[in-house]
N, C-alpha and C. Protein backbone atom coordinates (compact mmCIF):
# COMPACT_ATOMS: atom_id res chain seq x y z
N UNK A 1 0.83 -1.18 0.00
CA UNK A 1 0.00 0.00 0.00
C UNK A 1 0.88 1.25 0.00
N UNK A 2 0.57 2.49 -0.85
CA UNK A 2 1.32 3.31 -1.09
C UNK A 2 0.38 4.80 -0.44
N UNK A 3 0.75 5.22 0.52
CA UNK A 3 0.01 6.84 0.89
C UNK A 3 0.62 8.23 -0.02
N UNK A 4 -0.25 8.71 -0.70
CA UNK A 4 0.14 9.83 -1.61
C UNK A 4 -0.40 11.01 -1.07
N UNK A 5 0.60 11.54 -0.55
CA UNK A 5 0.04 13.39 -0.01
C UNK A 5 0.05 14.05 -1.12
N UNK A 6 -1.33 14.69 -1.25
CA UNK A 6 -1.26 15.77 -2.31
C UNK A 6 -1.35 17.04 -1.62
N UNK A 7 -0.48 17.62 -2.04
CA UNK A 7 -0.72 19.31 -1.26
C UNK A 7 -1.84 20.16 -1.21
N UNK A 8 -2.23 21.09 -0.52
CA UNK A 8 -3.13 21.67 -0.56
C UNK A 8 -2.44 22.96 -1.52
N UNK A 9 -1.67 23.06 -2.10
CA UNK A 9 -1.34 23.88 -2.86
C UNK A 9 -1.73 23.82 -4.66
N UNK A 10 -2.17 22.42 -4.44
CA UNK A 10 -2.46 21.94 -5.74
C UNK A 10 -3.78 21.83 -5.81
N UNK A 11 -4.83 22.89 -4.83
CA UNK A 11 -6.19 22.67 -5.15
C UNK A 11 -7.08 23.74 -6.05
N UNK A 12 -5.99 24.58 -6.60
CA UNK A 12 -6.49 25.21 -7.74
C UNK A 12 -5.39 25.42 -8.79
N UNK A 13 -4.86 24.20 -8.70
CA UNK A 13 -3.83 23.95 -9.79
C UNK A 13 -4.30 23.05 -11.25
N UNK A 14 -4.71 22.78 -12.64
CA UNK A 14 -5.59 21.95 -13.18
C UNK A 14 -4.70 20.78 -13.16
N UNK A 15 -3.60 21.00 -12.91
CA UNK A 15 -2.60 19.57 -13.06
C UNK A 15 -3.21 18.91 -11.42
N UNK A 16 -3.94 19.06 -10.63
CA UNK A 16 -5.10 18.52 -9.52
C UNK A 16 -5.51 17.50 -10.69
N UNK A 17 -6.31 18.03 -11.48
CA UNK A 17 -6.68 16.31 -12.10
C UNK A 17 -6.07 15.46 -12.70
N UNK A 18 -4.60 15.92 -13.19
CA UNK A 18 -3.89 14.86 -13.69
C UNK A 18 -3.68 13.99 -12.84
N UNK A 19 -2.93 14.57 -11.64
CA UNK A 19 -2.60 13.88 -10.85
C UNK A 19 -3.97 12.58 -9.62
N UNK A 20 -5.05 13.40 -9.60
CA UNK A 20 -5.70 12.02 -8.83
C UNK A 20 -6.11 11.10 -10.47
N UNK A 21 -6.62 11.97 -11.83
CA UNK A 21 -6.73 10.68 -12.81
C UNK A 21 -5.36 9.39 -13.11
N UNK A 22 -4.50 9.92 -12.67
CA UNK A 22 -3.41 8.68 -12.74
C UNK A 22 -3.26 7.57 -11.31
N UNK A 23 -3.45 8.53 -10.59
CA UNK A 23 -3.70 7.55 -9.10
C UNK A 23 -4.61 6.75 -9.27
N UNK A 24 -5.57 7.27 -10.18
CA UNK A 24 -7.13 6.10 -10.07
C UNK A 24 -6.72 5.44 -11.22
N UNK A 25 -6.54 5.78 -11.98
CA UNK A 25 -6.19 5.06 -13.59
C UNK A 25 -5.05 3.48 -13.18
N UNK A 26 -4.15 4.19 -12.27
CA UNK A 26 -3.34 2.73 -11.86
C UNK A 26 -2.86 2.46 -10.48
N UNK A 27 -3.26 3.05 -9.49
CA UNK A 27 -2.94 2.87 -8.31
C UNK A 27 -4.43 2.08 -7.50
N UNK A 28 -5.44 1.65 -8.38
CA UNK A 28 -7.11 0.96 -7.72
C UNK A 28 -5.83 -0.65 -6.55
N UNK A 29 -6.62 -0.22 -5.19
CA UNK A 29 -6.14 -1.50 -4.30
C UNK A 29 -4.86 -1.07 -4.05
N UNK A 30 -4.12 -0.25 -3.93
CA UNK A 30 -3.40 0.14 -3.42
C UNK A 30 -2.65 1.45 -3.05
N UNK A 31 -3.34 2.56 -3.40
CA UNK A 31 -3.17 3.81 -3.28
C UNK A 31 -4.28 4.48 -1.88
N UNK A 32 -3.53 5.10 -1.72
CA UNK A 32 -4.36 6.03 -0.52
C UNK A 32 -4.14 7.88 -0.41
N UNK A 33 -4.59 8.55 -0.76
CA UNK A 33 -4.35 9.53 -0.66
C UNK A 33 -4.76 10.84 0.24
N UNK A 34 -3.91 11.41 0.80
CA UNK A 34 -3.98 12.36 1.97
C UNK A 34 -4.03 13.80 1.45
N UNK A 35 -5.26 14.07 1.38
CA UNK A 35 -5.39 15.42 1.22
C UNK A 35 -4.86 16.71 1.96
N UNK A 36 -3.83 17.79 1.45
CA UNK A 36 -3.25 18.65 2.48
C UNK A 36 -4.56 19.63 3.11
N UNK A 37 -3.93 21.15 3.65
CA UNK A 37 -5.22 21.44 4.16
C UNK A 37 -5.36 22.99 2.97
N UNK A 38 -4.45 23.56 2.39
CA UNK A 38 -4.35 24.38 1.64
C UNK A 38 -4.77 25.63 1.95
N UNK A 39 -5.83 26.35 1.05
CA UNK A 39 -6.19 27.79 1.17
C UNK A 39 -7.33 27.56 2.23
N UNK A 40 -8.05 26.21 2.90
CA UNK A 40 -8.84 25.92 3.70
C UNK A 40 -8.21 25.75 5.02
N UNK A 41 -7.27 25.46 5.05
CA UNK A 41 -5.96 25.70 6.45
C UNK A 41 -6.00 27.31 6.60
N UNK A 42 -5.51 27.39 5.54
CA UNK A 42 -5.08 28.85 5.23
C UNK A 42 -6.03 29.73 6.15
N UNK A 43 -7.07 29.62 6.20
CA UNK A 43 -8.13 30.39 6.70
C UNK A 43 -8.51 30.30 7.88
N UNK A 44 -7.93 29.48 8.54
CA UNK A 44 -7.95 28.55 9.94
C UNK A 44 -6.95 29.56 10.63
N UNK A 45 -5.97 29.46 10.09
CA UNK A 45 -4.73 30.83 10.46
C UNK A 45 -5.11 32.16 10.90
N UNK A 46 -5.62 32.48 9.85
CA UNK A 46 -6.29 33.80 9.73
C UNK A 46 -7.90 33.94 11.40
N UNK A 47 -8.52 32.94 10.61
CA UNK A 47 -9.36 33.42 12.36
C UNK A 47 -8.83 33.44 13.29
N UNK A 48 -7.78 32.33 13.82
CA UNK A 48 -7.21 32.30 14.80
C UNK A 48 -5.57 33.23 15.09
N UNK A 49 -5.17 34.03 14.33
CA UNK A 49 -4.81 35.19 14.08
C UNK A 49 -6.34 36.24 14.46
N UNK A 50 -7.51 36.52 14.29
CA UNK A 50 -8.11 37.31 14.34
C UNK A 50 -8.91 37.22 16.25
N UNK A 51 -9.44 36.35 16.27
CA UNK A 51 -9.80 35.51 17.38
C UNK A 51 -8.97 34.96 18.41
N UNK A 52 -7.77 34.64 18.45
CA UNK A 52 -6.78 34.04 19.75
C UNK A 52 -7.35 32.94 19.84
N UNK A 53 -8.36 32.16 19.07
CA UNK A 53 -8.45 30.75 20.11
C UNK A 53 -6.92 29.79 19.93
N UNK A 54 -7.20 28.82 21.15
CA UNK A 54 -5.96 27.87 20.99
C UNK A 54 -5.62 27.45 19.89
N UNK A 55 -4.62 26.44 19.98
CA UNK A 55 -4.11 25.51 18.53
C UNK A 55 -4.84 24.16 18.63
N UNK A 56 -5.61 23.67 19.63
CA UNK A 56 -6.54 22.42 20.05
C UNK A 56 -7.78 22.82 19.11
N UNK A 57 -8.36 23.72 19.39
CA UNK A 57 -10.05 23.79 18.36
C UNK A 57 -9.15 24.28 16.54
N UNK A 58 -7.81 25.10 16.73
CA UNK A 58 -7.25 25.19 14.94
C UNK A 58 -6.82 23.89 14.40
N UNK A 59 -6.27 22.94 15.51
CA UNK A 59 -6.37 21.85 14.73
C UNK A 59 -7.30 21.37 14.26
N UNK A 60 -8.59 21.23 14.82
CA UNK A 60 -9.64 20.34 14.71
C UNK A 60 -10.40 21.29 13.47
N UNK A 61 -10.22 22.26 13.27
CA UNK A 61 -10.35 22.90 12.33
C UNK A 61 -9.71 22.57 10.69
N UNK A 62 -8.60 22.43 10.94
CA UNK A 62 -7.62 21.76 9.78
C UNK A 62 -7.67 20.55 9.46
N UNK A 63 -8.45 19.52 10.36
CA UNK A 63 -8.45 18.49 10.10
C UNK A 63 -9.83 18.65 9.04
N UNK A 64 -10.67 19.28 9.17
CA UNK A 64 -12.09 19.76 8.58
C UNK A 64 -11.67 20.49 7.57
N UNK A 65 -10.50 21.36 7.29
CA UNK A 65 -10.20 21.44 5.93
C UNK A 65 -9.22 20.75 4.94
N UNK A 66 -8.70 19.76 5.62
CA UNK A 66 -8.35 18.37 5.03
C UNK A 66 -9.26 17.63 4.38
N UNK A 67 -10.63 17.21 5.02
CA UNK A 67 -11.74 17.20 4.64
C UNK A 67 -12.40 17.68 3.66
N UNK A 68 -12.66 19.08 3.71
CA UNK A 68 -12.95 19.67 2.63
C UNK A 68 -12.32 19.44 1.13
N UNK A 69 -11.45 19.72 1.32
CA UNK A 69 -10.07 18.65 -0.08
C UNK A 69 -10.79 17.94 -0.26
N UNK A 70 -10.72 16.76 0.69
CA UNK A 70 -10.85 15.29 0.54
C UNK A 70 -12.34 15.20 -0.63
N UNK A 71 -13.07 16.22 -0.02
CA UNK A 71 -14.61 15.92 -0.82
C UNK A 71 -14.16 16.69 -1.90
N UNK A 72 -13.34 17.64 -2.07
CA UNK A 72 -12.89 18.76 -3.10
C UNK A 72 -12.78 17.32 -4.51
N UNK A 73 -11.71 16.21 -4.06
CA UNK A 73 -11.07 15.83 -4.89
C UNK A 73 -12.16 14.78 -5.39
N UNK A 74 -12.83 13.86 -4.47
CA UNK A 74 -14.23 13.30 -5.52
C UNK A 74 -14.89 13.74 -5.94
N UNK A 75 -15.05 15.40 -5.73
CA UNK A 75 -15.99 16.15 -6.51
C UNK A 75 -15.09 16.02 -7.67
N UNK A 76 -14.30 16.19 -8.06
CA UNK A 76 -13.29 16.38 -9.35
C UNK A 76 -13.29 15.01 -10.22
N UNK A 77 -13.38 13.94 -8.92
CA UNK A 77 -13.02 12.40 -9.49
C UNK A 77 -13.99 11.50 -9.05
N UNK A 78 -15.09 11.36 -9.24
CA UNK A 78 -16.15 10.69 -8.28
C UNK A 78 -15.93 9.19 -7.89
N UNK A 79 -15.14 8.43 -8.77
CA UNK A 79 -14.82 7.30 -8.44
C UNK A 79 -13.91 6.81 -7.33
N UNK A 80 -13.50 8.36 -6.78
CA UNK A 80 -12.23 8.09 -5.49
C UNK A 80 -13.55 7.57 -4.68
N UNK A 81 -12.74 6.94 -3.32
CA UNK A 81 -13.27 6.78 -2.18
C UNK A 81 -12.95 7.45 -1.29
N UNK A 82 -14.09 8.06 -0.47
CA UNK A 82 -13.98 8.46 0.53
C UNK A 82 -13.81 7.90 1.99
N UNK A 83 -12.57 7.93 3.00
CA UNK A 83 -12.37 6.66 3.86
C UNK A 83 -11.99 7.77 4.69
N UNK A 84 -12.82 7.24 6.10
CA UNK A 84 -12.55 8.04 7.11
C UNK A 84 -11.76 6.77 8.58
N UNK A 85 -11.94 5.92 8.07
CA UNK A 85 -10.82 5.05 9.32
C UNK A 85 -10.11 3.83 8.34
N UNK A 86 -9.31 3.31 9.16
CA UNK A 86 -8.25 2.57 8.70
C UNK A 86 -9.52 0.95 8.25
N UNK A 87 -10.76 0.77 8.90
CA UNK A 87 -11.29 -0.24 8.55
C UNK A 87 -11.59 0.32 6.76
N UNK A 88 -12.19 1.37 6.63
CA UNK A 88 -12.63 1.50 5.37
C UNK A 88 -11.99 1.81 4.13
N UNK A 89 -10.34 2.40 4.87
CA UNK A 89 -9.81 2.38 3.79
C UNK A 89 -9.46 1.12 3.50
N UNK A 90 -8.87 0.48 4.14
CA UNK A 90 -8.97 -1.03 3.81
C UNK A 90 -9.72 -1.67 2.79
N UNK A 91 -11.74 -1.81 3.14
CA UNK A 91 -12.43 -2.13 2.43
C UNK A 91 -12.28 -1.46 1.18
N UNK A 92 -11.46 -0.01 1.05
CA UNK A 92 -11.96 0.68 -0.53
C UNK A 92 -10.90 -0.19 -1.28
N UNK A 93 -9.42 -0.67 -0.70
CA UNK A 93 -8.09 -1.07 -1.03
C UNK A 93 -8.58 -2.68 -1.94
N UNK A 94 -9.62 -3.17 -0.63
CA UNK A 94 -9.80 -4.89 -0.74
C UNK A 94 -11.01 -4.38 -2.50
N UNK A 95 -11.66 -3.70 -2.73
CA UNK A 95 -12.73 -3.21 -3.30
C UNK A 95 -11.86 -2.79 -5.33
N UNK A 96 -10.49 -2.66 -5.02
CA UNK A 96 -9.60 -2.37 -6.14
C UNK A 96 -9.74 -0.80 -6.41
N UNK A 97 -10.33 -0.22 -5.32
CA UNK A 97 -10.74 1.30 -5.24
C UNK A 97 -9.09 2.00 -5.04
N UNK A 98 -9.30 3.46 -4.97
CA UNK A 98 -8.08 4.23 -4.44
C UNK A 98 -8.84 5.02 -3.64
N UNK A 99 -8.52 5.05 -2.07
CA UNK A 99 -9.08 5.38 -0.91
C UNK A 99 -8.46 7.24 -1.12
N UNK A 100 -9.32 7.99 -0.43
CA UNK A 100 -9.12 9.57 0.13
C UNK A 100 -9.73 9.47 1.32
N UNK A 101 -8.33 9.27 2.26
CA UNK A 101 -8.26 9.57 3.67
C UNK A 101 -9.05 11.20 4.40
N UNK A 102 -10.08 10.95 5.28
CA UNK A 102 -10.72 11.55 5.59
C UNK A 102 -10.72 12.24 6.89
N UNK A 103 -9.75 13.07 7.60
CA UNK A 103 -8.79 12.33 8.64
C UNK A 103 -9.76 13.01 10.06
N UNK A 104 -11.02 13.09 10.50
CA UNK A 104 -11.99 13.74 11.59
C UNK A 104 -11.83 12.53 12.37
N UNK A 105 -11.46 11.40 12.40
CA UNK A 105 -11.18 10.69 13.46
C UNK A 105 -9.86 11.09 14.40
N UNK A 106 -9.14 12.10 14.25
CA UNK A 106 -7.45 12.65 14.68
C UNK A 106 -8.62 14.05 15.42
N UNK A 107 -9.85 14.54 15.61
CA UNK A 107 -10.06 15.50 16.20
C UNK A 107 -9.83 15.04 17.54
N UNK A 108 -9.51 16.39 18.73
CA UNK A 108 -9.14 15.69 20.10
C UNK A 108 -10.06 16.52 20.84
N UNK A 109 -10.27 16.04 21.72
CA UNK A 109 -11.01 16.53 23.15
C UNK A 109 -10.10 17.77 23.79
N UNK A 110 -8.72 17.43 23.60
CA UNK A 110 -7.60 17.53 24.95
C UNK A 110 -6.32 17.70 23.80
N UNK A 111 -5.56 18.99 23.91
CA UNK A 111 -4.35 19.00 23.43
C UNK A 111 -3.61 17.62 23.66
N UNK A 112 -2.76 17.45 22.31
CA UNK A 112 -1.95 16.71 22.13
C UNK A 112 -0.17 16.89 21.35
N UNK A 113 0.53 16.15 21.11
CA UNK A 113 1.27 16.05 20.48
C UNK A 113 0.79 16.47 18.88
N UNK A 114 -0.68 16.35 18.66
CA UNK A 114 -0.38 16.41 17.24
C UNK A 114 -1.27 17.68 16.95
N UNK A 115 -1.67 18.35 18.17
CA UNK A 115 -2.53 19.74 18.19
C UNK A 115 -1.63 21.31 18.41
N UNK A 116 -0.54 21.20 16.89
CA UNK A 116 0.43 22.41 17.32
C UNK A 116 0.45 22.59 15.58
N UNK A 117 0.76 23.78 15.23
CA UNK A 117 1.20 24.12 14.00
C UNK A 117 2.29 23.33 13.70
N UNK A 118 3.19 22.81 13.86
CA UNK A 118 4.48 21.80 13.84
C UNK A 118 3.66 20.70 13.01
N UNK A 119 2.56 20.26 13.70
CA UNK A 119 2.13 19.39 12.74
C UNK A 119 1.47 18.71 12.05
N UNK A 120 1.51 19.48 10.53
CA UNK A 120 0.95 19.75 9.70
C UNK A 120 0.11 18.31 8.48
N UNK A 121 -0.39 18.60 7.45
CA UNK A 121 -1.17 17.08 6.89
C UNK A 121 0.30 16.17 6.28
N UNK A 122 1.48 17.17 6.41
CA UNK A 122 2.52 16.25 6.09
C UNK A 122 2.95 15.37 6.70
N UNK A 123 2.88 16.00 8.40
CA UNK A 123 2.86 14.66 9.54
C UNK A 123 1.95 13.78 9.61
N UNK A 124 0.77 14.32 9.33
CA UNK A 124 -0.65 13.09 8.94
C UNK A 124 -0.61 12.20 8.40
N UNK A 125 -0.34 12.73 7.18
CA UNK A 125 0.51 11.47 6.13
C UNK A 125 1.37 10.60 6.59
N UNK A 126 2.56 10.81 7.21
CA UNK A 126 3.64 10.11 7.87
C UNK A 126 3.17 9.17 9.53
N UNK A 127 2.23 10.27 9.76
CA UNK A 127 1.56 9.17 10.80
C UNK A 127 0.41 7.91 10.36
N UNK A 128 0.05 8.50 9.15
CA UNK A 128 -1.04 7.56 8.28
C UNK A 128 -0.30 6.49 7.87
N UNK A 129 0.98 6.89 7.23
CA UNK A 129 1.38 5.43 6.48
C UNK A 129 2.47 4.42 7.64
N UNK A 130 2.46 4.95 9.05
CA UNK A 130 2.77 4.27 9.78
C UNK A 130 1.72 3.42 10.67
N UNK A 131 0.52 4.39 10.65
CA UNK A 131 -0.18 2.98 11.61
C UNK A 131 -0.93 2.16 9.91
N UNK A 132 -1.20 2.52 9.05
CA UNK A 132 -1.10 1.39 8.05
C UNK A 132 -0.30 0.67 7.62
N UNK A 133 1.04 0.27 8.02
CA UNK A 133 2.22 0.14 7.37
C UNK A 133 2.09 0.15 6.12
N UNK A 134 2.16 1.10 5.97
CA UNK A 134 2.41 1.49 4.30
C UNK A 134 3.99 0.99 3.62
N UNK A 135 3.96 0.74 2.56
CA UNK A 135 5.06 0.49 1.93
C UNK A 135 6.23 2.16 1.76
N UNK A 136 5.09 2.71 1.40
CA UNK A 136 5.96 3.91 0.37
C UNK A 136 5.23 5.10 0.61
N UNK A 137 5.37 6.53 1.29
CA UNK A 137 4.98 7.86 1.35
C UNK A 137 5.37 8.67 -0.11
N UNK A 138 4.68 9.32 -0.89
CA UNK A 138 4.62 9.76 -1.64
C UNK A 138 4.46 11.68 -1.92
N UNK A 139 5.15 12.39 -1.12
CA UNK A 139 4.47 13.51 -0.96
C UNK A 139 4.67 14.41 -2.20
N UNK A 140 3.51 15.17 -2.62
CA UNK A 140 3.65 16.16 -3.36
C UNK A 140 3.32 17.65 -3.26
N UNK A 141 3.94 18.47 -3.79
CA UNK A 141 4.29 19.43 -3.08
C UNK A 141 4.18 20.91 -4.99
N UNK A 142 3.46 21.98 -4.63
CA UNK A 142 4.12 22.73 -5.65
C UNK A 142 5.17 23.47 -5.52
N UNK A 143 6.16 23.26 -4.50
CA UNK A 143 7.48 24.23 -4.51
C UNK A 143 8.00 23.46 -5.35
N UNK A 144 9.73 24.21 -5.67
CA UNK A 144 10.52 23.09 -6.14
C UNK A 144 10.65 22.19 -5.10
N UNK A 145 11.09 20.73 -5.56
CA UNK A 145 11.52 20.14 -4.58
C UNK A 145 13.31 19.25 -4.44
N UNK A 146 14.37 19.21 -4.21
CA UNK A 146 15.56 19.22 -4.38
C UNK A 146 15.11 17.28 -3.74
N UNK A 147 15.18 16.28 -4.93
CA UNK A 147 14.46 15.40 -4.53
C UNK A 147 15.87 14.67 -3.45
N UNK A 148 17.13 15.31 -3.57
CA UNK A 148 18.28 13.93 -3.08
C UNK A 148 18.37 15.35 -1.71
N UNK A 149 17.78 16.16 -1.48
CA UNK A 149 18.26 16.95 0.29
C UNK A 149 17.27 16.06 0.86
N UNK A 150 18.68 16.07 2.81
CA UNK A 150 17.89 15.56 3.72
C UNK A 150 16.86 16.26 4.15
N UNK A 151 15.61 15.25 4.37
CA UNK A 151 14.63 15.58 5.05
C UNK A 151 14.30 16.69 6.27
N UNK A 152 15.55 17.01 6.35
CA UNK A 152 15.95 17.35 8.08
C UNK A 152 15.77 19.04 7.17
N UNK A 153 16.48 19.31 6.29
CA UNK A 153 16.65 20.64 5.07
C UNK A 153 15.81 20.94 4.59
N UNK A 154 14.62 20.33 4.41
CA UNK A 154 13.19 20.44 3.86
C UNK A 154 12.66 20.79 4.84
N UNK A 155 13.09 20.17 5.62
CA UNK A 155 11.86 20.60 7.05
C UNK A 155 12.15 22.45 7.56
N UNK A 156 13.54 22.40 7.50
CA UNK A 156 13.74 23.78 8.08
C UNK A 156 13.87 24.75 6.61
N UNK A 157 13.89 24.34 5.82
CA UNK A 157 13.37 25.51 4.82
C UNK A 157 11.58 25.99 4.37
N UNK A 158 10.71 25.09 4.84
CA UNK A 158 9.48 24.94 4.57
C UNK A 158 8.87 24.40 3.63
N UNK A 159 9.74 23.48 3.35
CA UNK A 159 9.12 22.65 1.86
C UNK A 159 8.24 21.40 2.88
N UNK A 160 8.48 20.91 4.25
CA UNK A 160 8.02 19.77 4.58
C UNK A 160 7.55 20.63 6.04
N UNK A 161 6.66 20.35 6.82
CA UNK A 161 6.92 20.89 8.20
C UNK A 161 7.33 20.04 9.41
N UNK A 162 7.58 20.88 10.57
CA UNK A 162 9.03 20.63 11.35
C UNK A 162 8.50 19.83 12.04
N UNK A 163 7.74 18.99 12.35
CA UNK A 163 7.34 17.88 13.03
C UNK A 163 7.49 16.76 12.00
N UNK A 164 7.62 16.51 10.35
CA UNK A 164 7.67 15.60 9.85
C UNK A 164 8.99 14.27 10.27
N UNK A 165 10.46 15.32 10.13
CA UNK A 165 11.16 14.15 10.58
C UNK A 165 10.74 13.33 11.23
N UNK A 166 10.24 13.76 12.65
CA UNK A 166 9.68 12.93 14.00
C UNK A 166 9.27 11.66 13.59
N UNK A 167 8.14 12.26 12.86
CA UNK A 167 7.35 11.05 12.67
C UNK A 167 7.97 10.07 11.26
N UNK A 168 8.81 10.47 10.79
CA UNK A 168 9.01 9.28 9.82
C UNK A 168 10.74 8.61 10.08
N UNK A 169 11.07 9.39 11.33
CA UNK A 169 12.42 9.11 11.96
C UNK A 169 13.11 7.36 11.67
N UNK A 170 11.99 6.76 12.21
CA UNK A 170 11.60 5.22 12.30
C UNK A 170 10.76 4.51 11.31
N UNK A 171 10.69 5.20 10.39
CA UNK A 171 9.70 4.48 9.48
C UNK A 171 10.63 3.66 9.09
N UNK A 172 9.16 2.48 8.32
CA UNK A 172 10.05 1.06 7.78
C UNK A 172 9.03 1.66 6.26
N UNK A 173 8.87 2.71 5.63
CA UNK A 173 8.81 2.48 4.44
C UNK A 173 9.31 3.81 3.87
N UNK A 174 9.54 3.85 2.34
CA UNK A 174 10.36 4.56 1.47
C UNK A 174 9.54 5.84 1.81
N UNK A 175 10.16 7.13 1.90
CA UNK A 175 9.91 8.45 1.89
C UNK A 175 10.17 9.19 0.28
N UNK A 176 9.18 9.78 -0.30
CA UNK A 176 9.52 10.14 -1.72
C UNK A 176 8.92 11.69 -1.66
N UNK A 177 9.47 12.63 -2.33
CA UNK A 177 8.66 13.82 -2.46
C UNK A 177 8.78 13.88 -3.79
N UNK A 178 7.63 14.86 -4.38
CA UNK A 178 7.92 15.26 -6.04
C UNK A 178 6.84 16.68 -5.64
N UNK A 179 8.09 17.09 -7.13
CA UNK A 179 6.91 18.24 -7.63
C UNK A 179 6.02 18.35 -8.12
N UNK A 180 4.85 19.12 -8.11
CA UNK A 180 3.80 19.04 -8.82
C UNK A 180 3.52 18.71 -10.07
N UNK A 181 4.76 19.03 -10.99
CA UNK A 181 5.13 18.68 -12.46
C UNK A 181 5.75 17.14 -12.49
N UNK A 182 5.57 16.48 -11.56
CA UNK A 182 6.61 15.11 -11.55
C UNK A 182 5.12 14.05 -11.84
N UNK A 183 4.57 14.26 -12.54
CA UNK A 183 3.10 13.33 -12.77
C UNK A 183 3.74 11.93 -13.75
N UNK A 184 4.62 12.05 -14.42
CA UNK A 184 4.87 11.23 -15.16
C UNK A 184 6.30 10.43 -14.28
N UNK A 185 6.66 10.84 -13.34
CA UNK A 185 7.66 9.88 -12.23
C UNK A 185 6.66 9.23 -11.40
N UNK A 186 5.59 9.78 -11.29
CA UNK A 186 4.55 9.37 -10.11
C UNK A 186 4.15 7.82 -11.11
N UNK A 187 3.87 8.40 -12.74
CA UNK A 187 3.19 7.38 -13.23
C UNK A 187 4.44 6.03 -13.29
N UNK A 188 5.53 6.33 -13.60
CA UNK A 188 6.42 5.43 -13.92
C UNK A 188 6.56 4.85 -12.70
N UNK A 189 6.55 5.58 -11.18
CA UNK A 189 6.54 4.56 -10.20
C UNK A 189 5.35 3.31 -10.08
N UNK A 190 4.59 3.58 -10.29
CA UNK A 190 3.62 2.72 -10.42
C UNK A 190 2.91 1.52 -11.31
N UNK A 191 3.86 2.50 -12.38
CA UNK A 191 3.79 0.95 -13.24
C UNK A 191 4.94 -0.22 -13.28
N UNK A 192 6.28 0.51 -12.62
CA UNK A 192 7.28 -0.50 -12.46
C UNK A 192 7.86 -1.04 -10.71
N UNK A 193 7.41 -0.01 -9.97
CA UNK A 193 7.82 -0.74 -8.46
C UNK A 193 6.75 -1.12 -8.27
N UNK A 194 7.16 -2.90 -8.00
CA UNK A 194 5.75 -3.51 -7.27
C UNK A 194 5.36 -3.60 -5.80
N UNK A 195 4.31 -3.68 -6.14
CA UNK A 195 3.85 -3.86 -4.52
C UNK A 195 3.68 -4.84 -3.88
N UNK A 196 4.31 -4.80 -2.45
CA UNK A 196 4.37 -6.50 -1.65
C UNK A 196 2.99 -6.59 -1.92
């Protein structure tokens, strides 16, 4: 199973449909994709810049414009699935579907480790394809992206955010980033690395 972060930077980009029509076109039963939180984050900032509430109700906020994506992108692709826990993405996987992670099960009652600006749907992702053991993280991104710098250099320049190392410190599967223009590396991964 392969988790593909698509940025929220790419939600008014038209290369948005290249990229989920190739995920569905050849990734059905084994693709999963993590919607970022984008110009719908974006706005989460801004109230809470306007308002002072905590980073506990802005998370739970961001997770709802992760969401929003998430429905953004079957509105675009109706055949994605929409999967809000690890049972259903499963069923969309067992189904030959390509799952869109839905992530309102991560809302908290009670600050946490994962209720801070630090960390962002890039850590989501990295926490997603660890309690799935995912094979392979896939993130995409519209900055450039310098695909051979450490992770550690991405993180402190803002291409990745600064809680990502953490969470993929220990991972047991491949870490990949591309640029938004990398649709045809995305496709070539998929038609030639197989999947356990």
């Amino acid at each position: 199973m392969w988790v593909v972060k698509i940025g929220g930077s790419l939600s008014h980009d038209p290369l948005l449909r290249e990229w989920l029509t190739q995920l569905w076109e050849l990734g059905g039963g084994r693709v999963v994709i993590v919607p970022g939180g984008g110009d719908f984050a974006d706005k989460v900032r801004q109230y809470q810049s306007e308002w002072r509430f905590d980073d506990l109700a802005a998370h739970n906020m961001c997770l709802l414009a992760m969401t929003q994506y998430a429905i953004l992108m079957q509105g675009v692709l109706p055949e994605l699935m929409l999967a809000a826990n690890e049972d259903r993405i499963r069923r969309a996987l067992r189904e030959g579907r390509v799952a869109v992670w839905v992530p309102t099960g991560l809302m908290r009652d009670t600050p946490d480790s994962m209720t801070n600006w630090d960390t962002t749907s890039d850590s989501l992702a990295a926490w997603l394809s660890t309690t799935l053991n995912a094979e392979r993280l896939m993130v995409v991104k519209s900055c450039p992206v310098d695909a051979g710098a450490p992770l550690e250099t991405l993180a402190e320049t803002g291409v990745l955010d600064s809680g990502f190392v953490n969470y993929v410190s220990e991972a047991n599967y491949v870490v990949e980033l591309f640029n938004k223009g990398d649709v045809g590396l995305m496709r070539d991964r998929l038609l030639h690395v197989p999947v356990a």
